[in-house]
N, C-alpha and C. Protein backbone atom coordinates (compact mmCIF):
# COMPACT_ATOMS: atom_id res chain seq x y z
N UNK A 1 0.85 -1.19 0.00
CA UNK A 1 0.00 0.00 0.00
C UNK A 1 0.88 1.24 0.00
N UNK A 2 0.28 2.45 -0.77
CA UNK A 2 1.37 3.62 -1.09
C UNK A 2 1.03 4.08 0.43
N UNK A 3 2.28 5.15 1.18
CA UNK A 3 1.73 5.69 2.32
C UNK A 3 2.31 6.79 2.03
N UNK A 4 1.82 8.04 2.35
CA UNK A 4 2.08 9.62 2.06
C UNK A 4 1.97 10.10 3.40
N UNK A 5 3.16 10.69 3.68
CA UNK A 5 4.05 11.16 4.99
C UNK A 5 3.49 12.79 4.92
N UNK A 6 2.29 13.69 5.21
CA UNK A 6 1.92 14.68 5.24
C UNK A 6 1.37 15.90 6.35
N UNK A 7 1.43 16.60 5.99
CA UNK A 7 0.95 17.40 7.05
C UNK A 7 -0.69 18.05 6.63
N UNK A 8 -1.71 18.12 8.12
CA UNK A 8 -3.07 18.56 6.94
C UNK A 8 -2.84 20.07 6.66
N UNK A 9 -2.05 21.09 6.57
CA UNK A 9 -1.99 22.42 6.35
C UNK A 9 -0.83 22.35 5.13
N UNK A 10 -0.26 21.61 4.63
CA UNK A 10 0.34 21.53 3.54
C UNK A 10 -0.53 21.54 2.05
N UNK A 11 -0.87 22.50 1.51
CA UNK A 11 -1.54 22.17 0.27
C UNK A 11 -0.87 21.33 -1.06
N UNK A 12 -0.06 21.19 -1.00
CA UNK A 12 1.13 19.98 -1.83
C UNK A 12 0.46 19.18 -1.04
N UNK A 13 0.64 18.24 -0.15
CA UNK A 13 -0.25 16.81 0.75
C UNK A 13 -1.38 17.36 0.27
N UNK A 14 -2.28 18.32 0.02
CA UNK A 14 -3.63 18.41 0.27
C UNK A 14 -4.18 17.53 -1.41
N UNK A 15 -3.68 18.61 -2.20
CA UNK A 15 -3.41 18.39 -3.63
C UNK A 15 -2.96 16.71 -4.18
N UNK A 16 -1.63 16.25 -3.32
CA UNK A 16 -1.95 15.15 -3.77
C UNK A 16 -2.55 14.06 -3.22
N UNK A 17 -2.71 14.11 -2.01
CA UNK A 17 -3.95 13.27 -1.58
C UNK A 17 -5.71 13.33 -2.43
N UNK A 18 -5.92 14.92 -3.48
CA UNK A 18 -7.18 14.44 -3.79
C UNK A 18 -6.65 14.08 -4.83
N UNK A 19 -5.63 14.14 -5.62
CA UNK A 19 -5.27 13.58 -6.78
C UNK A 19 -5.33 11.67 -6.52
N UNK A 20 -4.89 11.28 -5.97
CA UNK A 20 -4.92 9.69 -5.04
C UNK A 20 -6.06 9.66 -5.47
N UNK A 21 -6.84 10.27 -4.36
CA UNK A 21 -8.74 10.00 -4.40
C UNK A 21 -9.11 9.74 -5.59
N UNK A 22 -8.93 10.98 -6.62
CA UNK A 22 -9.78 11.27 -7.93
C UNK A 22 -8.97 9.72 -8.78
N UNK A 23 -8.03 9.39 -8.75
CA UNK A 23 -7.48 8.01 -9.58
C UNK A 23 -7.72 6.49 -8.67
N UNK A 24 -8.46 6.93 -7.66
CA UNK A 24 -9.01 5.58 -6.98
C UNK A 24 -7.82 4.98 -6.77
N UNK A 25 -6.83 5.35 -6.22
CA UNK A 25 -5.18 4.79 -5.67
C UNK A 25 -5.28 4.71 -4.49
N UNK A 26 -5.58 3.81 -3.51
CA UNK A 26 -5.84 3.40 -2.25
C UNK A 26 -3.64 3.77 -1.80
N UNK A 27 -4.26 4.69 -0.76
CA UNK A 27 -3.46 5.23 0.23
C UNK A 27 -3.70 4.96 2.01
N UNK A 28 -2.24 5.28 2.77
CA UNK A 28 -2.74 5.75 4.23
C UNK A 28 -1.74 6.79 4.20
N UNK A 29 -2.30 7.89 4.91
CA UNK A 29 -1.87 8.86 5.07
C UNK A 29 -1.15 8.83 6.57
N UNK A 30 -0.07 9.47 6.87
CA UNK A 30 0.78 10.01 7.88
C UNK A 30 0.62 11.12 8.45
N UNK A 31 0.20 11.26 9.06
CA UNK A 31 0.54 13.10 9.98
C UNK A 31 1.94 13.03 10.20
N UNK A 32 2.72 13.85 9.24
CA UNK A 32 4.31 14.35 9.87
C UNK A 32 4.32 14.43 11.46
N UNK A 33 3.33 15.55 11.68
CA UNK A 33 3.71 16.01 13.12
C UNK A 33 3.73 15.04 14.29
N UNK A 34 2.65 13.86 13.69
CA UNK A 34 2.11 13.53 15.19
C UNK A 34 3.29 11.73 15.15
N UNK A 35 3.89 11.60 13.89
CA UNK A 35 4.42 10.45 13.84
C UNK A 35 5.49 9.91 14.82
N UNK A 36 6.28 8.74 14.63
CA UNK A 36 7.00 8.34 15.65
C UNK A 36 8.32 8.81 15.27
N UNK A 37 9.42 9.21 16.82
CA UNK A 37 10.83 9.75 16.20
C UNK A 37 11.23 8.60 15.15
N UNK A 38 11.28 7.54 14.80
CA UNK A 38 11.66 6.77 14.00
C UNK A 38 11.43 7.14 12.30
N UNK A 39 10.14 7.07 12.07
CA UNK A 39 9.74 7.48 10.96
C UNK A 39 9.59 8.87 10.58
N UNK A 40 9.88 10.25 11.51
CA UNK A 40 10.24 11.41 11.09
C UNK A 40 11.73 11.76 10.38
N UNK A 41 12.75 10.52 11.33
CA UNK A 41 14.17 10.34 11.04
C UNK A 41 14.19 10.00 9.48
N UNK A 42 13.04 8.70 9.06
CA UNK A 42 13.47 8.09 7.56
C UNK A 42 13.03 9.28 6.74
N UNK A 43 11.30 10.38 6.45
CA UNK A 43 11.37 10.66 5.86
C UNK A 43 12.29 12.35 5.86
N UNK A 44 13.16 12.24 6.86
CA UNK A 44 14.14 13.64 7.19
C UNK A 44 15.37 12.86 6.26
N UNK A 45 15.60 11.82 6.20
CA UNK A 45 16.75 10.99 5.81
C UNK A 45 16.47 11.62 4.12
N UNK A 46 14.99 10.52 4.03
CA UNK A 46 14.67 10.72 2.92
C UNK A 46 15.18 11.55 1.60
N UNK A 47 14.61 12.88 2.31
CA UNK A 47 14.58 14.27 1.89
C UNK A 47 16.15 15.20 2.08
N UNK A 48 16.96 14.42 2.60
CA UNK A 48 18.35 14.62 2.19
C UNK A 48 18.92 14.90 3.16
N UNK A 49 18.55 14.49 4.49
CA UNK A 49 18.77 14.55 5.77
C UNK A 49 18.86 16.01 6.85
N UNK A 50 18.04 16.61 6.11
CA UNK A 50 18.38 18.20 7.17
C UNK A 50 16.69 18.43 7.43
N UNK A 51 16.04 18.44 6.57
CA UNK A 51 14.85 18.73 8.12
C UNK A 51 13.76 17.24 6.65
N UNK A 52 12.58 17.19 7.28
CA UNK A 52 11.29 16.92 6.63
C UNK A 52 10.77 17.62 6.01
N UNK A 53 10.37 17.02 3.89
CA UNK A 53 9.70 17.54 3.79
C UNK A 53 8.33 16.50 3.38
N UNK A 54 7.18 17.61 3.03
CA UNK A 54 5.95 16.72 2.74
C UNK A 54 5.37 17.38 1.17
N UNK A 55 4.78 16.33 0.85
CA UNK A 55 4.45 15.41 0.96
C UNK A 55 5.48 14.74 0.35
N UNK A 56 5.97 14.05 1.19
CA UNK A 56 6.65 12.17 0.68
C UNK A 56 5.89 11.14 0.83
N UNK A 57 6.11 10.13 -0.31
CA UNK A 57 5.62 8.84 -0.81
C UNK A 57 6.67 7.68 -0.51
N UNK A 58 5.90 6.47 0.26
CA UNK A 58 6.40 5.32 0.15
C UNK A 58 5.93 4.43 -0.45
N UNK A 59 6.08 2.92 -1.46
CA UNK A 59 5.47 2.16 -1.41
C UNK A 59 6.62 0.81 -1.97
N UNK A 60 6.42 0.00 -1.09
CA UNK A 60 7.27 -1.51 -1.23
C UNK A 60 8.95 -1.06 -1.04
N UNK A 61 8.77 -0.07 -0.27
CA UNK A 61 10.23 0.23 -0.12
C UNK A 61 11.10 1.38 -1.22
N UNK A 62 9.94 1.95 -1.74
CA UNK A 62 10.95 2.72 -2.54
C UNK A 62 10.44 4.07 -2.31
N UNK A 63 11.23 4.86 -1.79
CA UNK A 63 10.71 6.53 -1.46
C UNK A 63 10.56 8.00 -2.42
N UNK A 64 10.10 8.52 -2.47
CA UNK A 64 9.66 10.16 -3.64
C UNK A 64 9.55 10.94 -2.56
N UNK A 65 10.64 11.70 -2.52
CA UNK A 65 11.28 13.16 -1.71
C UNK A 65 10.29 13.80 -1.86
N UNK A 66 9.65 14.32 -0.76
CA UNK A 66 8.49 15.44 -0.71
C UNK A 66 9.21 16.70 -2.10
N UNK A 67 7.69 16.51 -3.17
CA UNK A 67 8.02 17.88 -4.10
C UNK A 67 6.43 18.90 -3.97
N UNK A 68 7.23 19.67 -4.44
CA UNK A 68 5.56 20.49 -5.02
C UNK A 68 4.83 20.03 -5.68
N UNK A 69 3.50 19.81 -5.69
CA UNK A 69 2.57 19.04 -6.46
C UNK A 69 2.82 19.47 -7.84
N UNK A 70 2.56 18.31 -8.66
CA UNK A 70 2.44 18.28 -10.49
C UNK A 70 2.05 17.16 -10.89
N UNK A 71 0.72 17.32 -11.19
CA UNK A 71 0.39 16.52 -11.54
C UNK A 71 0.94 14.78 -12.28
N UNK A 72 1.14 15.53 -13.61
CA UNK A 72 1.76 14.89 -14.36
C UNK A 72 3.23 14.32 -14.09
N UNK A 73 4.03 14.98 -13.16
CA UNK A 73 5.33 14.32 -12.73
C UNK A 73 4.80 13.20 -11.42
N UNK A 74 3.71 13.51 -10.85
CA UNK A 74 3.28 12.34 -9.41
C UNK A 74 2.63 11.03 -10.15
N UNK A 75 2.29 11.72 -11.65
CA UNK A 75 2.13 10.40 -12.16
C UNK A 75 2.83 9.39 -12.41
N UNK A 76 4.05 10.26 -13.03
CA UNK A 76 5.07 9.86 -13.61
C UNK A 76 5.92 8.91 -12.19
N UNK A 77 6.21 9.24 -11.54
CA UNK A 77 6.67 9.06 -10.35
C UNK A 77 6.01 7.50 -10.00
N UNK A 78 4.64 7.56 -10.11
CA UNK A 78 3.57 6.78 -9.47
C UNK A 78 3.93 5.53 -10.08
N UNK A 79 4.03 5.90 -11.57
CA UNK A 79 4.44 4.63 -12.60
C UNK A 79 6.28 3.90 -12.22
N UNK A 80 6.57 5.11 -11.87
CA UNK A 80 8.02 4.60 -11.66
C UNK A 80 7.80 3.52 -10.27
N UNK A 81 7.55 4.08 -9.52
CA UNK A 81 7.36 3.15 -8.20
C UNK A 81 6.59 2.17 -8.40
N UNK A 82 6.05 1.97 -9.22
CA UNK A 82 4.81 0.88 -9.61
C UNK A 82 3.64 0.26 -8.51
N UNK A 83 3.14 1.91 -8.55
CA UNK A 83 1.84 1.88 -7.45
C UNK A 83 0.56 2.01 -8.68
N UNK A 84 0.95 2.10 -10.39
CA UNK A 84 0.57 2.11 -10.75
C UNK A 84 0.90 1.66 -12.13
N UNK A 85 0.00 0.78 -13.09
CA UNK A 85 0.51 0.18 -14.09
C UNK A 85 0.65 1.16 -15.53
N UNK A 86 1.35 1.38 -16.67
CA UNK A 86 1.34 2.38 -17.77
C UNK A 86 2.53 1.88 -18.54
């Protein structure tokens, strides 16, 4: 299952969580803030190790560095990670 590491006042997380919705891509979502020191560490790692950003994507082990929403590149992305077939 894809999981998206977000905050709810981030409109990038907001944006691509309804993008998820609108393509029927079953997600669980993360609250950055409220998560465990463990998993704030991976997606701080993630993102190039100096602070967290959001929205970041996991799925089967392969991570997408919190970006600014675009459509067409989260697709692109989506296909690369193969949370989705194309």
């Amino acid at each position: 299952m894809l999981t998206v590491y977000s905050a709810f006042w981030c409109p990038h997380c907001i944006k691509t969580e309804k993008f998820l919705n609108e393509k029927h891509i079953p997600f669980t979502s993360i609250n950055i803030e409220t998560a465990s020191e463990d998993t704030v560490r991976k997606v701080v790692e993630v993102n190039g190790g100096v602070e967290w950003v959001v929205p970041t994507l996991e799925f089967n082990g392969k991570w997408r560095p919190g970006k600014v929403f675009n459509a067409v590149e989260l697709e692109k992305d989506l296909r690369d990670m193969g949370v989705v077939g194309g």
